[in-house]
N, C-alpha and C. Protein backbone atom coordinates (compact mmCIF):
# COMPACT_ATOMS: atom_id res chain seq x y z
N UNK A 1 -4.53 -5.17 -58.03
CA UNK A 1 -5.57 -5.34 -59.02
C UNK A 1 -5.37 -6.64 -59.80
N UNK A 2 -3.91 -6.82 -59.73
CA UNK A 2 -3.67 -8.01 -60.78
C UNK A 2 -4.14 -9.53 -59.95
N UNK A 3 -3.93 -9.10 -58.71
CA UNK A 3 -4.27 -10.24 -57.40
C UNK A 3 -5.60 -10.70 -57.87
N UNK A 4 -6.79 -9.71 -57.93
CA UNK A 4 -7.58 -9.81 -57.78
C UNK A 4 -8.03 -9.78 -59.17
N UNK A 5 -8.12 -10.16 -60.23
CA UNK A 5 -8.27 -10.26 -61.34
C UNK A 5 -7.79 -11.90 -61.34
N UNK A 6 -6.73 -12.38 -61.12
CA UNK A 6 -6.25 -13.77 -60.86
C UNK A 6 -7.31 -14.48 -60.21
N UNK A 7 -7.56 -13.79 -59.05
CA UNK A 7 -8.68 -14.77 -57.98
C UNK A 7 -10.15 -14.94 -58.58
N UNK A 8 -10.54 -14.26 -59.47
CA UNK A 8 -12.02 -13.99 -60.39
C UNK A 8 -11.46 -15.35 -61.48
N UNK A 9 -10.08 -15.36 -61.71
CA UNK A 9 -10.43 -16.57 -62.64
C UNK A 9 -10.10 -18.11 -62.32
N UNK A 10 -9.28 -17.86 -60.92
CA UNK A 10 -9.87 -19.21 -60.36
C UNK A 10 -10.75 -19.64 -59.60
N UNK A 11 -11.57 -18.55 -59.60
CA UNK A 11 -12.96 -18.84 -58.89
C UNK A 11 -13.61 -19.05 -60.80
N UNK A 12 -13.53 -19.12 -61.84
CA UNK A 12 -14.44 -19.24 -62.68
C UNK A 12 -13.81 -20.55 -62.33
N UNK A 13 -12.63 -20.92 -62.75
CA UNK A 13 -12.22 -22.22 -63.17
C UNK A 13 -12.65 -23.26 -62.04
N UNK A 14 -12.56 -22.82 -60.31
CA UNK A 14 -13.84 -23.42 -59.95
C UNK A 14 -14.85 -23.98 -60.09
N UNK A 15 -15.99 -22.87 -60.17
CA UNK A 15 -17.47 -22.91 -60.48
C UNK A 15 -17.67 -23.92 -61.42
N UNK A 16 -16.64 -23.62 -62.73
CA UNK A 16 -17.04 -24.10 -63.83
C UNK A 16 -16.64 -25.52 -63.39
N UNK A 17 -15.74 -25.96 -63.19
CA UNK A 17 -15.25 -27.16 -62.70
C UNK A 17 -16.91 -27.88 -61.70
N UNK A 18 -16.90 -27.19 -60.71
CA UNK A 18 -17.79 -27.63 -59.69
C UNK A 18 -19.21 -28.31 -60.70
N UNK A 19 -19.33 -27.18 -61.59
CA UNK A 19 -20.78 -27.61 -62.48
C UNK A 19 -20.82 -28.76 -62.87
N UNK A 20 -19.60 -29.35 -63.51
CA UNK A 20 -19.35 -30.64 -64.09
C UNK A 20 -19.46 -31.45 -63.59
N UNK A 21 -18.96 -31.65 -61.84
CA UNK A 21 -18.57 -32.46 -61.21
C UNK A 21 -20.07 -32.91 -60.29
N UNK A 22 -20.42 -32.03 -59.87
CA UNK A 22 -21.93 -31.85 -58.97
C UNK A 22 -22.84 -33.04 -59.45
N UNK A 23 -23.07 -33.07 -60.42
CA UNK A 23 -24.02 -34.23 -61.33
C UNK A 23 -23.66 -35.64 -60.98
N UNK A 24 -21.98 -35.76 -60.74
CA UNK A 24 -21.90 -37.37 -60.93
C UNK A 24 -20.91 -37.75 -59.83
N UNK A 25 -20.90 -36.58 -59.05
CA UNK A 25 -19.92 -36.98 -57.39
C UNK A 25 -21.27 -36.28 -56.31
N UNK A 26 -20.65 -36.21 -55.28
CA UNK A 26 -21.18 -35.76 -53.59
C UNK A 26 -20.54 -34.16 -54.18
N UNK A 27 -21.56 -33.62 -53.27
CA UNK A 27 -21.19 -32.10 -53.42
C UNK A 27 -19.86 -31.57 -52.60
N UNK A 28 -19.43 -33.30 -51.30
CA UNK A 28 -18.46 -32.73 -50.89
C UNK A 28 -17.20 -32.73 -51.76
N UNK A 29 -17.41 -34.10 -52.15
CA UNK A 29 -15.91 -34.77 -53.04
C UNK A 29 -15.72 -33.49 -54.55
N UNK A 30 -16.47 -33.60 -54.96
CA UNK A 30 -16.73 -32.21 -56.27
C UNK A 30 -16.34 -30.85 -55.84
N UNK A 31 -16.68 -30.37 -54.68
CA UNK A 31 -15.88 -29.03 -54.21
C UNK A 31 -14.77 -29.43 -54.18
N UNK A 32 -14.24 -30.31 -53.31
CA UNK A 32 -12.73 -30.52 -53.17
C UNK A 32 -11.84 -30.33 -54.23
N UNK A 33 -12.01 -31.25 -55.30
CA UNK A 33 -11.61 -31.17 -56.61
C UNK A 33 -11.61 -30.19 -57.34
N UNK A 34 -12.72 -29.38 -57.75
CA UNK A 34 -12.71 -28.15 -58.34
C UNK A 34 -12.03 -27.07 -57.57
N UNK A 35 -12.17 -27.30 -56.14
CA UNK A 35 -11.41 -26.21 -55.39
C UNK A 35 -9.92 -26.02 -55.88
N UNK A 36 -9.39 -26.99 -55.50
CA UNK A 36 -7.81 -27.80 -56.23
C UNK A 36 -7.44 -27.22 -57.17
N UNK A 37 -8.52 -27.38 -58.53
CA UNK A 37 -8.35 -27.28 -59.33
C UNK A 37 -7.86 -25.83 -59.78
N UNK A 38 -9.32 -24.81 -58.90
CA UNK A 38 -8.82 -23.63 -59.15
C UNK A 38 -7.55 -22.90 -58.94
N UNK A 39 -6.96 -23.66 -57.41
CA UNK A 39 -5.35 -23.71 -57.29
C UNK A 39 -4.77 -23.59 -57.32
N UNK A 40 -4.92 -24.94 -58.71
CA UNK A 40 -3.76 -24.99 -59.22
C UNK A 40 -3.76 -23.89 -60.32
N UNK A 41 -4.73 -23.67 -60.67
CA UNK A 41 -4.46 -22.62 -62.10
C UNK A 41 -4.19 -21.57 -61.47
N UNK A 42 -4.64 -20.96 -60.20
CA UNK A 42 -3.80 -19.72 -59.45
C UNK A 42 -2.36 -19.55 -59.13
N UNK A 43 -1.75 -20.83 -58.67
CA UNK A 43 -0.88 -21.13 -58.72
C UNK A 43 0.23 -21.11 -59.99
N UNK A 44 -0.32 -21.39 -61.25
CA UNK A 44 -0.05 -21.22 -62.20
C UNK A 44 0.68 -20.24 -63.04
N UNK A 45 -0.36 -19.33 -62.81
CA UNK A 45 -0.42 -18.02 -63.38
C UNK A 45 0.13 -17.09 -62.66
N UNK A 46 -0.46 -16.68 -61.03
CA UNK A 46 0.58 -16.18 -60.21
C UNK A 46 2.18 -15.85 -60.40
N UNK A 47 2.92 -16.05 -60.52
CA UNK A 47 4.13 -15.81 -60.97
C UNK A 47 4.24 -14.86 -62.28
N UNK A 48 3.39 -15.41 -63.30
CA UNK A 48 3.91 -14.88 -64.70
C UNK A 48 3.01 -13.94 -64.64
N UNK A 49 2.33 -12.82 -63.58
CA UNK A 49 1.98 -12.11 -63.68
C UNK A 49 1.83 -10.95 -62.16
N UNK A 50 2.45 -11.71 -61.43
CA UNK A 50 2.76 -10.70 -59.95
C UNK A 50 4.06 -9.95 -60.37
N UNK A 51 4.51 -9.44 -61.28
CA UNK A 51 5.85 -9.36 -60.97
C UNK A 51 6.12 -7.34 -60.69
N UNK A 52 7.16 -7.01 -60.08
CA UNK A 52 7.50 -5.33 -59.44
C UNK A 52 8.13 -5.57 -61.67
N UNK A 53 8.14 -3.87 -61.43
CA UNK A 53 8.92 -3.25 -62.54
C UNK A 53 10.79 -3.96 -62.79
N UNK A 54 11.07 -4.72 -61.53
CA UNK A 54 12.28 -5.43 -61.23
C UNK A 54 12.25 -6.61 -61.91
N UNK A 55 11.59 -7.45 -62.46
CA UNK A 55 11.34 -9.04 -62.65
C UNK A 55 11.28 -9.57 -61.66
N UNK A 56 10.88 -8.99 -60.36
CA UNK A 56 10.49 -10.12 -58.82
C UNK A 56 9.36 -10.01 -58.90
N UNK A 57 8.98 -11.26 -57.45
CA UNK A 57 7.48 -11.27 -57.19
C UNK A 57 7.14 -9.83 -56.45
N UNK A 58 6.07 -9.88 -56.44
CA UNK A 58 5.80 -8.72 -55.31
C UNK A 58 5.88 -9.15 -54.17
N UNK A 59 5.43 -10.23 -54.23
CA UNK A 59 5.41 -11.33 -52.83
C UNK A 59 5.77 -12.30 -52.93
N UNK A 60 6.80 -12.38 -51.79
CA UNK A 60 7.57 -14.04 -51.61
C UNK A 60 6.70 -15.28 -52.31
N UNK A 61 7.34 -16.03 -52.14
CA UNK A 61 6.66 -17.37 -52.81
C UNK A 61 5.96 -18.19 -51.35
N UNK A 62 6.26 -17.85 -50.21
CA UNK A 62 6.14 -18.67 -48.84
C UNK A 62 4.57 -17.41 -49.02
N UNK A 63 4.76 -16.36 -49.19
CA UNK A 63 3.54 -15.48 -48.47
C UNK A 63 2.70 -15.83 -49.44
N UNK A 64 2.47 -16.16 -51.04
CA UNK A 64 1.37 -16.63 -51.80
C UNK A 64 0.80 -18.05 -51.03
N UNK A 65 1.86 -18.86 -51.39
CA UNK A 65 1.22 -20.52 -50.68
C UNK A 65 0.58 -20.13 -49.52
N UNK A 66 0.87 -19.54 -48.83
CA UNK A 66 0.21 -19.59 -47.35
C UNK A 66 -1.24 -18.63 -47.74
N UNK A 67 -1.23 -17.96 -48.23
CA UNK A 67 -2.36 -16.96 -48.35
C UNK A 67 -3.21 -18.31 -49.34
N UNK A 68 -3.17 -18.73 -50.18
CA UNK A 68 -3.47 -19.80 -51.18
C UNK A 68 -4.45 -20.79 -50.04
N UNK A 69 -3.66 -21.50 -48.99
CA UNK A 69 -3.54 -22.57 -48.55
C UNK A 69 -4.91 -22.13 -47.48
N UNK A 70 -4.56 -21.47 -46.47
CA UNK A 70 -5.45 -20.98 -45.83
C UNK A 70 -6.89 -20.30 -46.20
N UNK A 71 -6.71 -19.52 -47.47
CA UNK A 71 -7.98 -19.19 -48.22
C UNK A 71 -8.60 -20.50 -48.83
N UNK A 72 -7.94 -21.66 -49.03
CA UNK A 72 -8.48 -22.70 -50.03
C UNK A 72 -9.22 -23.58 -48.66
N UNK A 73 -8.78 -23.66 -47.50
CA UNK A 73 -8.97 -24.64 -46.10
C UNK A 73 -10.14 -23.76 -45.60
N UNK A 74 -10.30 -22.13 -45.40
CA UNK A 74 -11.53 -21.62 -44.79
C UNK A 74 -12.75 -21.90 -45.94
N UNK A 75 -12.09 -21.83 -47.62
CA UNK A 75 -13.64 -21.63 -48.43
C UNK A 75 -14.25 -23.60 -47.98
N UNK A 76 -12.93 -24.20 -48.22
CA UNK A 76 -13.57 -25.86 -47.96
C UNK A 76 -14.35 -25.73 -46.68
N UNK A 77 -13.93 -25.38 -45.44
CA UNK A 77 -14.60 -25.72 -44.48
C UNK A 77 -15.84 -24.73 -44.47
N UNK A 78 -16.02 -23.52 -44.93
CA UNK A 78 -17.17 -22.85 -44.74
C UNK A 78 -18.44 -23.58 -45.88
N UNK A 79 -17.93 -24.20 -46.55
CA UNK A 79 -18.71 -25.03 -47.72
C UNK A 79 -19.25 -26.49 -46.71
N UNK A 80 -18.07 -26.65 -46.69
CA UNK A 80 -18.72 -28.02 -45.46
C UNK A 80 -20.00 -27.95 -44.40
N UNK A 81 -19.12 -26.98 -44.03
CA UNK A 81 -20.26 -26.30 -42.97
C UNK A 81 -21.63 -25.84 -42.92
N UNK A 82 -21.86 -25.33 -44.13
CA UNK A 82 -22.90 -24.39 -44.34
C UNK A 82 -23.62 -25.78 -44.83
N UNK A 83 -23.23 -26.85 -45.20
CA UNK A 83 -23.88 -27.87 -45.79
C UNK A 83 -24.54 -28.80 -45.11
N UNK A 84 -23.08 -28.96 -43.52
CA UNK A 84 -23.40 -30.02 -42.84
C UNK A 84 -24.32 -29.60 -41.81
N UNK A 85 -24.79 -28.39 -41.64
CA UNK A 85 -25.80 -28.03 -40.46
C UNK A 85 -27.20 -27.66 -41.23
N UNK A 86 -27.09 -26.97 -42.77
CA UNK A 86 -28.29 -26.68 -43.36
C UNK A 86 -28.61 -27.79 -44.39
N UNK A 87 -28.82 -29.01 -44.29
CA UNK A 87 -28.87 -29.63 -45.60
C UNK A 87 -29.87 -29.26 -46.80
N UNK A 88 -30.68 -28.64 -46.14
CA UNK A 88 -31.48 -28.36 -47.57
C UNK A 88 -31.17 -27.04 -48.28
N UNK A 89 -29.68 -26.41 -48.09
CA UNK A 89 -29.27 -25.31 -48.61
C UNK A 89 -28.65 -25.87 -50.09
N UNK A 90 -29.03 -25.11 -50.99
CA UNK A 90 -28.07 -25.60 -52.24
C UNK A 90 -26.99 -25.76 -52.35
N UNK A 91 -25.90 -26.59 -52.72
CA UNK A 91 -24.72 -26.51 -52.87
C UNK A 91 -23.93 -25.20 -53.01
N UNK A 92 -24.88 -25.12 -54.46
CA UNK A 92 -23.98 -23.73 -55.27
C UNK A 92 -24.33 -22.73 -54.49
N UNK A 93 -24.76 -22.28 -53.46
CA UNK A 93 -25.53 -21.21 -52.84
C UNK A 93 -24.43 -21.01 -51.89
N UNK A 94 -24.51 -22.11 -50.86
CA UNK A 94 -22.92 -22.51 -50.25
C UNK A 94 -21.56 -22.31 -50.57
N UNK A 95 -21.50 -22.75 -51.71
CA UNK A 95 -20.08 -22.30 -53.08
C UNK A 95 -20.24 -21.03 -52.96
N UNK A 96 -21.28 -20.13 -53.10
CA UNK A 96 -20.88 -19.01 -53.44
C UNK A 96 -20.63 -17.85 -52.75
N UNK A 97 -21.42 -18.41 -50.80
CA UNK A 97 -20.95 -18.10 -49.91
C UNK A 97 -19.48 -18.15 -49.57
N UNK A 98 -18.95 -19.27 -49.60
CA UNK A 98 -17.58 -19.58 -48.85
C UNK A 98 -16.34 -19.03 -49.96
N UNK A 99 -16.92 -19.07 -51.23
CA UNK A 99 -15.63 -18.45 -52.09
C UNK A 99 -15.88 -16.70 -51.69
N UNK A 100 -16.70 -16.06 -51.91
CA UNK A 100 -16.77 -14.39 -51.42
C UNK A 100 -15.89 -14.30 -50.06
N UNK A 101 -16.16 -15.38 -49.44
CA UNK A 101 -16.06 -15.12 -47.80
C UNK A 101 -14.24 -15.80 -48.23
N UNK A 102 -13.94 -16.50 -48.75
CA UNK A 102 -12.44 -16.67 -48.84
C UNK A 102 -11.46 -15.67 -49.95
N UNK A 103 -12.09 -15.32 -51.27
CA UNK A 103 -11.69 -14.18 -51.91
C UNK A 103 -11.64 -13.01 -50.76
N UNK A 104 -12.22 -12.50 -50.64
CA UNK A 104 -12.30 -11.31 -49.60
C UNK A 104 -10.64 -11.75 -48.25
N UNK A 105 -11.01 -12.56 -48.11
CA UNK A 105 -9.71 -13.18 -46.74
C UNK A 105 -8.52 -13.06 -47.84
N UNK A 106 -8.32 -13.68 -48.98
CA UNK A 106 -6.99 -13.86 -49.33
C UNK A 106 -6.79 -12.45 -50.50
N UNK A 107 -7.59 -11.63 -50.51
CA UNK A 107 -7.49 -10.07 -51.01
C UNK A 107 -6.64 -9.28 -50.07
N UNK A 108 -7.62 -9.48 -48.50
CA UNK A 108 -7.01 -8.58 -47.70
C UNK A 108 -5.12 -9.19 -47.64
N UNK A 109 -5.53 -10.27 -47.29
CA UNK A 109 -3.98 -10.98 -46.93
C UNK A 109 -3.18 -10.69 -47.88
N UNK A 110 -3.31 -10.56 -49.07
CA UNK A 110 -2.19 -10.19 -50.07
C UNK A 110 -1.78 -8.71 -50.12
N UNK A 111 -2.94 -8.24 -49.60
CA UNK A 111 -2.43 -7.02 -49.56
C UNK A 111 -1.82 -6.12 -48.24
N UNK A 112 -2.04 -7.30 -47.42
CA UNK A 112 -1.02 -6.65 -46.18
C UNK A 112 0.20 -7.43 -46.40
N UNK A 113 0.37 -8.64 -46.74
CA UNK A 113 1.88 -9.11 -47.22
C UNK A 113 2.50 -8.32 -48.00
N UNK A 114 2.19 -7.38 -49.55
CA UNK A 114 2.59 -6.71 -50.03
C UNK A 114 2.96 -5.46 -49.98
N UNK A 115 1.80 -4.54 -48.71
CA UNK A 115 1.99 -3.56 -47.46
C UNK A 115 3.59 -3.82 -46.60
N UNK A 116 3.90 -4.94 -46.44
CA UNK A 116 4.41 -5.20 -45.50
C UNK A 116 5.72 -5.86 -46.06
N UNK A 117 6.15 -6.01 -47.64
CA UNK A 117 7.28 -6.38 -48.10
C UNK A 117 7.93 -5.12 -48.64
N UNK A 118 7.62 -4.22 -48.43
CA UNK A 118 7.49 -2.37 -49.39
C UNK A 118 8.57 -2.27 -48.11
């Protein structure tokens, strides 16, 4: 629950990021960045709030980055994608496809890494 409470706020810190950026970059260069951005604040926070009743992670530090890394590379490329074959699709419409479709991927994944460190 705590996973997924984390991922709702770097998908705000996203969005919100993306809004800013959309106006005065390419919709590709502006995802990139805000993507990052969100990230890094997942990255962030992650730690000071995954932790067992022990003071450990629940999950290794190799199984977050990788779940991170791969969820951050499918939402970029499904954003790309959805852009570079439909151009007259909205950005944010796209954004909001590829983050559901990568939240959902790095939900399940955390929770079979954490299935699977028990």
């Amino acid at each position: 629950m705590r996973f997924i409470a984390l991922s709702i706020l770097g998908v705000a810190v996203d969005a919100l990021l993306y809004a800013l950026l959309d106006a005065a970059l390419s919709p590709f260069f502006a995802r990139a960045l805000s993507l990052l951005s969100g990230l890094i604040a997942m990255g962030i926070l992650l730690p000071r709030i995954d932790m067992t009743a022990g003071g450990r992670l629940a999950v290794g530090d190799v199984g977050i980055i990788a779940i991170l890394t791969v969820a951050a590379l499918l939402n970029y490329g499904l954003f790309a994608a959805l852009l570079a074959f439909s151009p007259s699709l909205q950005p944010l419409a796209a954004m909001a496809f590829a983050t559901v479709m990568s939240l959902s991927f790095g939900c399940f994944g955390y929770l079979r890494l954490l299935r699977s460190s028990d």
